[in-house]
Protein backbone atom coordinates (compact mmCIF):
# COMPACT_ATOMS: atom_id res chain seq x y z
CA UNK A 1 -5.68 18.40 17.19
CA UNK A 2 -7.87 15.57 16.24
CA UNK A 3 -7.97 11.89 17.04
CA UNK A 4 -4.58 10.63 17.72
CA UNK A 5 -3.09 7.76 15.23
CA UNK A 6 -0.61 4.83 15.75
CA UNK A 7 1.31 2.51 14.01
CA UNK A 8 0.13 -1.10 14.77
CA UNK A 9 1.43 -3.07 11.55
CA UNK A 10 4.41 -3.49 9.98
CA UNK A 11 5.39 -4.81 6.51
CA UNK A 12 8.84 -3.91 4.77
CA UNK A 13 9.71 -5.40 1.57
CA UNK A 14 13.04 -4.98 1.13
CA UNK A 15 16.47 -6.24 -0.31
CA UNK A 16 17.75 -7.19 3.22
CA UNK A 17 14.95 -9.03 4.46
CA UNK A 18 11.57 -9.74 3.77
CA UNK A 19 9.42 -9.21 7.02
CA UNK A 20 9.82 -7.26 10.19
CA UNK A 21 11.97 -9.66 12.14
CA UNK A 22 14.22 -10.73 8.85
CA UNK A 23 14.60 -6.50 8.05
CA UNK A 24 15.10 -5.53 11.69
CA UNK A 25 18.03 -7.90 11.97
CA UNK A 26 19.70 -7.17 8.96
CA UNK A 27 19.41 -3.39 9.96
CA UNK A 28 21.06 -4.11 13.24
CA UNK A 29 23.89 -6.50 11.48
CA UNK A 30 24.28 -3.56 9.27
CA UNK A 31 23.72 -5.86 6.33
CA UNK A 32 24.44 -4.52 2.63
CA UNK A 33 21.38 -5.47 -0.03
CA UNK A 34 23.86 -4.26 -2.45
CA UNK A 35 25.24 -6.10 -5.73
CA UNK A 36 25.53 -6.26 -9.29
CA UNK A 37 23.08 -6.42 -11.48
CA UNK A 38 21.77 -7.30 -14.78
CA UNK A 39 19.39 -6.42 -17.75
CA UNK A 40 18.83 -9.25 -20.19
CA UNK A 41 19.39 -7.74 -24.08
CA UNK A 42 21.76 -4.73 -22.81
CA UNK A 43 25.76 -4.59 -22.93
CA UNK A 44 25.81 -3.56 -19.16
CA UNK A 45 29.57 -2.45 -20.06
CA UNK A 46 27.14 0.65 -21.36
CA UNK A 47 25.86 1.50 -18.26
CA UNK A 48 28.07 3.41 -15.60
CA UNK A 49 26.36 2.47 -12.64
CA UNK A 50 26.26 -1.16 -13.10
CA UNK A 51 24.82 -2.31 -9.08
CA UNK A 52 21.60 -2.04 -7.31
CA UNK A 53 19.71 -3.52 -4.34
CA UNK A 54 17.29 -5.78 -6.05
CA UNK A 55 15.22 -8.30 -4.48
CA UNK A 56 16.25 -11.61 -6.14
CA UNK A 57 13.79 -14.62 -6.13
CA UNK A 58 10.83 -12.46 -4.69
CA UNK A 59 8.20 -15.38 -3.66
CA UNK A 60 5.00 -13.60 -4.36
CA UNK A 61 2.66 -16.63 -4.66
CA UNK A 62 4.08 -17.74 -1.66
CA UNK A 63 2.58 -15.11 0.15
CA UNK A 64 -1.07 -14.62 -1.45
CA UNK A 65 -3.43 -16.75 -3.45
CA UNK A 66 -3.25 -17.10 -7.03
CA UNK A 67 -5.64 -14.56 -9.35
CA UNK A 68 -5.34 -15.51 -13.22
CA UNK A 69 -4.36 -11.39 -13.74
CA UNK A 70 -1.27 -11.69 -11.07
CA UNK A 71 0.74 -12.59 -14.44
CA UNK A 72 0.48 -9.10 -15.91
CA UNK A 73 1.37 -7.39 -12.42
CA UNK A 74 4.49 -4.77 -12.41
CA UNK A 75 6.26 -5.84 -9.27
CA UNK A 76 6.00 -2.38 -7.44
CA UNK A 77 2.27 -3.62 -7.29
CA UNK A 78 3.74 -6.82 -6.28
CA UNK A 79 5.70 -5.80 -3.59
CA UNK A 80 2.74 -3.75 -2.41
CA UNK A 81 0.91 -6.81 -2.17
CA UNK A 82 2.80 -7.93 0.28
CA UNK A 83 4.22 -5.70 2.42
CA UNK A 84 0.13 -5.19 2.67
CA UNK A 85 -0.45 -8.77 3.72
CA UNK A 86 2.64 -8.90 5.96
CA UNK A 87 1.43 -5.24 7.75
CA UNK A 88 -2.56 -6.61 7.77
CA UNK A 89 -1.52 -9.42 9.94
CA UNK A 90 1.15 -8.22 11.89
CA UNK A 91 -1.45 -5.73 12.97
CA UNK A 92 -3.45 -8.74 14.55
CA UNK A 93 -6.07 -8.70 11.52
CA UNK A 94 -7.58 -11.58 10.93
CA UNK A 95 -7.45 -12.72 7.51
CA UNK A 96 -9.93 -14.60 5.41
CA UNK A 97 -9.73 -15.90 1.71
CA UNK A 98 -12.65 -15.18 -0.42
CA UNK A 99 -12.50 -15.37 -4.22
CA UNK A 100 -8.42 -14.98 -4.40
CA UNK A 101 -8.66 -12.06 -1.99
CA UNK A 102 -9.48 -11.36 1.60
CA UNK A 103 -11.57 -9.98 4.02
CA UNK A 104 -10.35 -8.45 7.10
CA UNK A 105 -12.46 -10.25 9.59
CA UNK A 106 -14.52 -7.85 11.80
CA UNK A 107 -13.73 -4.76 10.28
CA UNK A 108 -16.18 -2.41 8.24
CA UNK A 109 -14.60 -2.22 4.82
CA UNK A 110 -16.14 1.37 4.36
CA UNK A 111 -13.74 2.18 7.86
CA UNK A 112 -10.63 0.68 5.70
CA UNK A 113 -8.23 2.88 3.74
CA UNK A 114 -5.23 2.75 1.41
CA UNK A 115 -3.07 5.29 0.41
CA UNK A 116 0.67 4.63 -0.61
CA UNK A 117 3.10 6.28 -2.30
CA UNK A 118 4.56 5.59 -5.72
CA UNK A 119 7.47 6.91 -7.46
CA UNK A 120 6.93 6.01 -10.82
CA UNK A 121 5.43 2.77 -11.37
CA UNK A 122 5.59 0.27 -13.83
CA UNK A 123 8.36 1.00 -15.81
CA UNK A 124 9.22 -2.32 -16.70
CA UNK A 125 5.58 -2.58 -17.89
CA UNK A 126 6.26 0.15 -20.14
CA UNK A 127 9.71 -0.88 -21.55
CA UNK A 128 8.18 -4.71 -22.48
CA UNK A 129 5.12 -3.25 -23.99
CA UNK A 130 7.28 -0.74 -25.91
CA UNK A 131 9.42 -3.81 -27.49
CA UNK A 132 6.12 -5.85 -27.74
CA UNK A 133 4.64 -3.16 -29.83
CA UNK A 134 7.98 -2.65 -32.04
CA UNK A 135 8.71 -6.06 -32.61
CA UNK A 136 5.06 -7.44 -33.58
CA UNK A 137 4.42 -3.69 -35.49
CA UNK A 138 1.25 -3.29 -33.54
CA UNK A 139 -0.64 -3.76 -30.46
CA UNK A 140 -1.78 -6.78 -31.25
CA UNK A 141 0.61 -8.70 -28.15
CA UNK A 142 -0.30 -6.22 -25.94
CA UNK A 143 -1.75 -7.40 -22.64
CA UNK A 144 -5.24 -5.46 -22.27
CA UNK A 145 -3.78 -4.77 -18.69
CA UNK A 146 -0.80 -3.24 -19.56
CA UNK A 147 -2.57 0.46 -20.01
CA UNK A 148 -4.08 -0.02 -16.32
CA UNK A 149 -1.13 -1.58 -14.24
CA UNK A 150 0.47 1.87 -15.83
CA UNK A 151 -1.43 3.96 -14.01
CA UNK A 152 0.03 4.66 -10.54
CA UNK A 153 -3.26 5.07 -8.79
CA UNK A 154 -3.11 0.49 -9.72
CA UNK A 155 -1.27 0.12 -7.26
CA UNK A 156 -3.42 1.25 -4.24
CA UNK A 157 -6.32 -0.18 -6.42
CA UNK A 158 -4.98 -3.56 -6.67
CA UNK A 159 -4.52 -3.53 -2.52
CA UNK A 160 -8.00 -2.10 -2.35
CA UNK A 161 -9.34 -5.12 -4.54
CA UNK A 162 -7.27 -7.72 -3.14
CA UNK A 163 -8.76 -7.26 0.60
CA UNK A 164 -11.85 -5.93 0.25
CA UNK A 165 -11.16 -2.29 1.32
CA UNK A 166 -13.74 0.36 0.74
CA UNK A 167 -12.34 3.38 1.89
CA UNK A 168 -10.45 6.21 0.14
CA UNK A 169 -8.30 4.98 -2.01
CA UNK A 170 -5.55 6.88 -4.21
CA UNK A 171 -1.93 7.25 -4.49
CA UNK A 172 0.60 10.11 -3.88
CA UNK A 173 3.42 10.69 -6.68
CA UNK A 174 5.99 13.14 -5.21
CA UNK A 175 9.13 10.61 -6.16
CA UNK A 176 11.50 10.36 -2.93
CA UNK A 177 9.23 11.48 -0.90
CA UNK A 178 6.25 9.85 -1.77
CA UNK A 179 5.80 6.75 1.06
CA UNK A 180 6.20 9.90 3.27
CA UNK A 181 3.78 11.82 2.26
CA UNK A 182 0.74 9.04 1.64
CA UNK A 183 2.42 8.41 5.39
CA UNK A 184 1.23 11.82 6.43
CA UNK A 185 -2.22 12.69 4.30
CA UNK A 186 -3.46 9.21 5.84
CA UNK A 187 -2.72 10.43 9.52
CA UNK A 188 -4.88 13.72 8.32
CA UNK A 189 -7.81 11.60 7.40
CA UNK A 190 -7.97 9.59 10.71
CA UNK A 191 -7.40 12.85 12.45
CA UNK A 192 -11.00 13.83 10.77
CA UNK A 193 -12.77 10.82 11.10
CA UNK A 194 -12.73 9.20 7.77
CA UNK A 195 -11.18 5.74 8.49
CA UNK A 196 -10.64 3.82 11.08
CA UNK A 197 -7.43 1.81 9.68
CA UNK A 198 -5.51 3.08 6.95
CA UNK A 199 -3.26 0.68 4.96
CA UNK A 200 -0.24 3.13 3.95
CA UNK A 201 3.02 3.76 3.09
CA UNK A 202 5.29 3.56 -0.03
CA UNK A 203 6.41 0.92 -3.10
CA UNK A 204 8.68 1.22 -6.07
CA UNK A 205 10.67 -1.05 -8.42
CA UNK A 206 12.91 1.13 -10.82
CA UNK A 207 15.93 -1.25 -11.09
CA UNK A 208 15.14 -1.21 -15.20
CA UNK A 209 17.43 0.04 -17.81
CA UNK A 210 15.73 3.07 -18.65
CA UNK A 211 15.43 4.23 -15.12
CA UNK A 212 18.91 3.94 -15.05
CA UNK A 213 19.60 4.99 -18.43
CA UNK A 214 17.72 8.13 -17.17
CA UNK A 215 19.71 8.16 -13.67
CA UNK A 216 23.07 7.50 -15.57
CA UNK A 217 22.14 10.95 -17.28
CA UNK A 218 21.66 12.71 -14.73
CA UNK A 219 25.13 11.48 -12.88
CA UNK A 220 23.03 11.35 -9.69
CA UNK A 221 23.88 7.37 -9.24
CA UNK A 222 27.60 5.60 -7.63
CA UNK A 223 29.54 4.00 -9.82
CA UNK A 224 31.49 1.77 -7.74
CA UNK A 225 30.83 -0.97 -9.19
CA UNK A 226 34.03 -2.95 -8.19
CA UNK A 227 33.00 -2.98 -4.98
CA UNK A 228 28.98 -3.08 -4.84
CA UNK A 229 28.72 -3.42 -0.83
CA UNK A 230 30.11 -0.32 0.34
CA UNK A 231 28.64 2.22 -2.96
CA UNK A 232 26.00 3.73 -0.79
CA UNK A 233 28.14 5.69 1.88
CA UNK A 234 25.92 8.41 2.94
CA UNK A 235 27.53 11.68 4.80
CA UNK A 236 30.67 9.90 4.05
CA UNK A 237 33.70 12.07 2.04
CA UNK A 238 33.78 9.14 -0.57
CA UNK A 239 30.31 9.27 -1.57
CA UNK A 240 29.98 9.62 -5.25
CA UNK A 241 26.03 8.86 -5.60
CA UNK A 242 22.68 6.70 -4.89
CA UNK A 243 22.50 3.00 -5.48
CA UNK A 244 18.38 2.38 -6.76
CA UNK A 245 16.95 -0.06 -4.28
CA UNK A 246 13.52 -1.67 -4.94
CA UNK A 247 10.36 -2.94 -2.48
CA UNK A 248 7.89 -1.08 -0.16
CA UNK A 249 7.74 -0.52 3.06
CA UNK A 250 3.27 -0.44 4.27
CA UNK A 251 2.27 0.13 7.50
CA UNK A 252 -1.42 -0.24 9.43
CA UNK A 253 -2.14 3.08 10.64
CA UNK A 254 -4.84 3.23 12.91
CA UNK A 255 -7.22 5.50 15.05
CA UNK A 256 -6.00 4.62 18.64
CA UNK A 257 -9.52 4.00 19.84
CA UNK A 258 -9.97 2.01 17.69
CA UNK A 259 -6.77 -0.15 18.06
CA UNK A 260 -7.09 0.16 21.96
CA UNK A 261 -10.40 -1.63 21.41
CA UNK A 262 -8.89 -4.56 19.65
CA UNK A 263 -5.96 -5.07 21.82
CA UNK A 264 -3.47 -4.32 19.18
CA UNK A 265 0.04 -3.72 19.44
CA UNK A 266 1.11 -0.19 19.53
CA UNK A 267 4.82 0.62 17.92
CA UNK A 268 4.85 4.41 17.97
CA UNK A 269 2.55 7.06 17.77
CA UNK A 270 2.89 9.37 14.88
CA UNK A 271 2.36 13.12 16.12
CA UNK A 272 3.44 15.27 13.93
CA UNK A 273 4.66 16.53 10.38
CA UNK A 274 5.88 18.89 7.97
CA UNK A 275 5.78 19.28 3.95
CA UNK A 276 7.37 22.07 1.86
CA UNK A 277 8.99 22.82 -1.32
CA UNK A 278 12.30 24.14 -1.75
CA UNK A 279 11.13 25.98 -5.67
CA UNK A 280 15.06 25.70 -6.61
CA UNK A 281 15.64 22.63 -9.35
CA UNK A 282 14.23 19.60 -10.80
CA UNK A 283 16.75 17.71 -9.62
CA UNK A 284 19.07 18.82 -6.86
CA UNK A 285 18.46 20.00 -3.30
CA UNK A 286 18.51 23.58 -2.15
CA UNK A 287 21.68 24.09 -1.20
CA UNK A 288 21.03 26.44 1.32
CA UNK A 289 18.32 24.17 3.08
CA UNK A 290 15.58 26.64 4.21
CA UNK A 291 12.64 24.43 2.86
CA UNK A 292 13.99 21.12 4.05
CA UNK A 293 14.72 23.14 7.70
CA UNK A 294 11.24 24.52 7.68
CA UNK A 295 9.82 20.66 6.96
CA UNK A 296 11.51 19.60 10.26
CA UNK A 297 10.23 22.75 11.99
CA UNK A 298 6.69 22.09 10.84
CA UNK A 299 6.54 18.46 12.35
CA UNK A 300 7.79 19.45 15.67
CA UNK A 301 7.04 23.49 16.60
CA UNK A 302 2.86 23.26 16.00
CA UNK A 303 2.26 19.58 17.46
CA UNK A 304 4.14 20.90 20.59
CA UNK A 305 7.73 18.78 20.62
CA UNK A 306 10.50 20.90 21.33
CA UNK A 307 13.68 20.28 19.32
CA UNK A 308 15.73 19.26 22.51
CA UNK A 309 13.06 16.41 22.77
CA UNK A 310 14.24 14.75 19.55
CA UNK A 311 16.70 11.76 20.71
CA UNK A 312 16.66 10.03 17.11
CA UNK A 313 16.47 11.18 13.35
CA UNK A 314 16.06 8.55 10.56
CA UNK A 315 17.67 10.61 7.58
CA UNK A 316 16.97 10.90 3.93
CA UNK A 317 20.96 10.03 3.86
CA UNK A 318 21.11 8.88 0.23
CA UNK A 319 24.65 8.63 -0.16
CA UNK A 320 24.94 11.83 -3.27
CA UNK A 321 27.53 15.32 -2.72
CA UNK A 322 24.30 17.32 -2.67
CA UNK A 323 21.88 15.61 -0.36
CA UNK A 324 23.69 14.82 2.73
CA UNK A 325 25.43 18.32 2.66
CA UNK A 326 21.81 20.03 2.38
CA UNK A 327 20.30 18.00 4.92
CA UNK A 328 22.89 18.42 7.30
CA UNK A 329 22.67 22.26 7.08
CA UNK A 330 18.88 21.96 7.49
CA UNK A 331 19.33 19.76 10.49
CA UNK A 332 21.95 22.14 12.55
CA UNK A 333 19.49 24.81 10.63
CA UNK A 334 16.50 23.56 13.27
CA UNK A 335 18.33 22.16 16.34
CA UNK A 336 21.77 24.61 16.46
CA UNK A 337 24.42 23.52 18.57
CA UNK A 338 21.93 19.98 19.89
CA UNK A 339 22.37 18.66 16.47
CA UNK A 340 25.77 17.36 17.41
CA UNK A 341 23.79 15.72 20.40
CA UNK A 342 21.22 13.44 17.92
CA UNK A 343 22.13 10.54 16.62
CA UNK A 344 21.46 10.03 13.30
CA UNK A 345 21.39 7.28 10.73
CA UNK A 346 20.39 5.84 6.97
CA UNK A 347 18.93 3.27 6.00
CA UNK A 348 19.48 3.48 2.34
CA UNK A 349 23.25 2.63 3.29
CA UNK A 350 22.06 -0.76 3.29
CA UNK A 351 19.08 -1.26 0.96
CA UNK A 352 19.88 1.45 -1.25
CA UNK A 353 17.16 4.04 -2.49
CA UNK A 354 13.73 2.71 -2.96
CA UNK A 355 12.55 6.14 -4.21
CA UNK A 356 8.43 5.83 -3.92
CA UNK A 357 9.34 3.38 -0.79
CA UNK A 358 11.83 4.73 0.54
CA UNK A 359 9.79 6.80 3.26
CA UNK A 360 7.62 3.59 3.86
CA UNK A 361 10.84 1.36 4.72
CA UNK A 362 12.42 4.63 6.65
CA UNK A 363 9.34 5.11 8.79
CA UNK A 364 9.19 1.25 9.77
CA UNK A 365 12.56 1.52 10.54
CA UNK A 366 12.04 4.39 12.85
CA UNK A 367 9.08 2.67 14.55
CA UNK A 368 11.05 0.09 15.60
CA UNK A 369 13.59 2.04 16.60
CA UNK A 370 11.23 3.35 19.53
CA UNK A 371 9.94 0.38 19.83
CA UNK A 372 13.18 -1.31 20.06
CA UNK A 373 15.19 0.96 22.06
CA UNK A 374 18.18 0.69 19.33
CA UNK A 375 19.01 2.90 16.71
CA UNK A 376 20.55 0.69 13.87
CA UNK A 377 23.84 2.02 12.02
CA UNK A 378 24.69 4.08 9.16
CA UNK A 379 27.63 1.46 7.37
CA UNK A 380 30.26 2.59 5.22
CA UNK A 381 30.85 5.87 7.39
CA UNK A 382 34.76 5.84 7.26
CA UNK A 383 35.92 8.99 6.15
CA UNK A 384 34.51 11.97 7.47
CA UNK A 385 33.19 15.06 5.69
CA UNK A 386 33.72 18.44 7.26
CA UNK A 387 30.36 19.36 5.72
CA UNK A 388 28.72 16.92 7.34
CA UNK A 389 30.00 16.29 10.64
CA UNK A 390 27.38 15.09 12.98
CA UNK A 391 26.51 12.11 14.68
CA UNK A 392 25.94 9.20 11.57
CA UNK A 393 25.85 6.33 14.07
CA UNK A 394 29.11 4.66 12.28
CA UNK A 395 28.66 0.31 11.77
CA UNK A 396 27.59 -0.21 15.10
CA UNK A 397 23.84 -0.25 16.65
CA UNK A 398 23.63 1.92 19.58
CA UNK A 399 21.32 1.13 22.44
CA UNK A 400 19.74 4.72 23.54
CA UNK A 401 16.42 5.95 24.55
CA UNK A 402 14.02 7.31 21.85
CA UNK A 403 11.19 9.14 22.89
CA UNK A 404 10.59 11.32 20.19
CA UNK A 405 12.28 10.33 16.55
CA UNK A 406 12.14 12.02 13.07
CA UNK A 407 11.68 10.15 9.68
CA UNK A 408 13.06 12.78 6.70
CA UNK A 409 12.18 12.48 3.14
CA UNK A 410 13.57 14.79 0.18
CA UNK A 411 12.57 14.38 -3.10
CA UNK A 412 13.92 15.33 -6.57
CA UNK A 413 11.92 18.23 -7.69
CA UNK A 414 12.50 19.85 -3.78
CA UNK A 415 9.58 18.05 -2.40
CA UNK A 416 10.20 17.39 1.19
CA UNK A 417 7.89 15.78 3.65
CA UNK A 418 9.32 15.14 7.86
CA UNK A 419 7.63 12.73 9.98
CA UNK A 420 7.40 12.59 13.69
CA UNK A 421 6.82 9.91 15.96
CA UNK A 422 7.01 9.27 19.85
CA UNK A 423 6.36 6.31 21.88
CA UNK A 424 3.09 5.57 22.79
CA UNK A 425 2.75 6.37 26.47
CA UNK A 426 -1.54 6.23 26.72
């Protein structure tokens, strides 16, 4: 199977709390990110879906050292930044400032990876360069970064740059599921050998009007808008659609060798997953759920967990008719009549859907959940759905035992990626 690999660092960037104590906490108060927002030039009487889970007053310079380019920066690379930072040193790294970067002190930067996943970044960069170009009838107030903080690949480059890490470097694009994925092809790499660390994970920032305008489109978003707190109501009868969430959620994976040898922290151990396509629509789910079934299968049947081992599964849950039916079905698909026995619970009813960091933020949230002993709650569960009747973990944080716990991610375009992790037991 490899060298094993463990989570040692933790940074979530999120619209609940900044941190891993601040986000933990709000998770277990059951805290809504949710509220209205804004977009400077638009009517938002225009849009339908006039809420979101932004992060308001994000203190980026508080956090890292100025760099004359930070000014042109989209903020999913900004957020990724951070949650870098945040997961670097709550790994036990130290840190040391060098020409408006870092070094990681003691650590090869040849042996240092980063691979996160990105949604679709930069679209604010796009929509100001877009008015910049119409309203000056040329290029000539275009920033000559604009064209490279485009590119998604920036945004793992920027972390790369900013502390001195040599290793491979690259991003994953498979929208919802993308933090999931980078997740799981950076465990594959220190399976083989070809880091030692690996900064990974997930960012995104698509509360913009054309996301939404796009999102709008495709009725895929709530419109609740009178009451912003309780929109995202996953597996819940009332649910009428997402509510876009913004941040990143990195974690420190790490070769356990290796982080035995420093004395690190351990949170979980991630040992297993699955990735599949359902080949049915752009955007909407298989309804039938064979793919997203399979997914789970894969990333517990060939790493040797039985599905009666699973005490915990951190769901996609993101609050739309067609999601939570699907993955539902594909969870009573795998585990039969034991599904009714596994609590289950989403985060996105709180910080909404961060899209490329969405499986970033759900897999920190399931490491602390084993390393915690408490599964936080799914809020705004009040009216049941007889399609969805299992265990959502209603308001309230439940103390259990978690062994074994699943992180699921389901993108549009049918990408689906499962991870699993257990608690490290040597």
């Amino acid at each position: 199977m490899g060298r094993r690999a463990v989570i040692t660092g933790l940074g979530p960037v999120t619209p609940i709390g900044l941190g891993k104590e601040g986000f933990w906490n709000a998770l277990l108060e059951g805290k809504s990110g949710i509220t209205h927002v804004e977009f400077p030039g638009f009517d938002m009487q225009n849009f339908r879906t006039r809420i979101g889970a932004p992060i308001k007053d994000f203190p980026f310079d508080q956090f890292l050292p100025p760099k004359k380019r930070d000014r042109y920066l989209g903020r999913t690379s900004r957020f990724a930044l951070v949650g870098a930072k945040m997961a670097l040193e709550d790994a036990g790294f130290r840190l040391r400032e060098n020409r408006g970067g870092f070094e990681i002190e003691g650590e090869r930067p040849e042996e240092v990876g980063t691979i996160l996943g990105v949604g679709s970044d930069a679209i604010e960069i796009i929509e100001a360069s877009y008015q910049n170009l119409q309203e000056h009838g040329g290029p000539r107030k275009i920033s000559p970064f604009a064209l490279p903080n485009v590119y998604a690949s920036s945004v793992a480059s920027l972390v790369s740059e900013r502390f001195n890490v040599k290793g491979a470097t690259f991003v994953i694009s498979s929208a919802c599921a993308s933090g999931s994925h980078a997740i799981a092809t950076a465990y594959l790499r220190l399976q083989e050998g070809q880091e030692k660390v690996i900064i990974t994970g997930g960012a995104d920032a698509c509360i913009t009007p054309l996301s939404y305008a796009g999102f709008i489109a495709m009725r895929a978003m709530s419109t609740r808008n009178d009451e912003p707190q309780r929109a995202s109501r996953p597996f819940d009868l009332e649910r009428d659609g997402f509510v876009m969430g913004e941040g990143a959620g990195v974690l420190i994976l790490e070769e356990l060798e290796h982080a035995l040898r420093r004395g690190a922290r351990i949170y979980a151990e991630l040992v297993g997953y699955g990735m599949t396509a359902d080949a049915y629509h752009i955007a909407e789910p298989d309804p039938e759920a064979t793919s997203l079934a399979r997914a789970i299968a894969m990333a517990l049947d060939p790493w040797g967990i039985a599905p009666e081992e699973v005490d915990y599964i951190n769901a996609h849950g993101t609050s739309t008719k067609l999601n939570d039916v699907a993955e539902t079905k594909a969870i009573k698909r795998v585990f039969g009549p034991y599904a009714y026995q596994i609590p289950i619970s989403s985060t996105k009813s709180m910080t909404g859907h961060l899209i490329g960091g969405a499986g970033g933020i759900e897999a920190i949230a399931t490491a602390l959940t084993i390393s915690n002993q408490i599964i936080h709650p799914t809020i705004n569960y009040e009216h049941p759905d007889p399609e969805c009747d299992l265990d959502y973990v209603p308001w309230t944080p439940r103390q259990k035992e978690v062994k074994v716990a699943l992180s699921i991610s389901a993108g549009f375009g049918g990408v689906n990626c499962v991870l699993a992790l257990r608690a490290f037991e040597g």
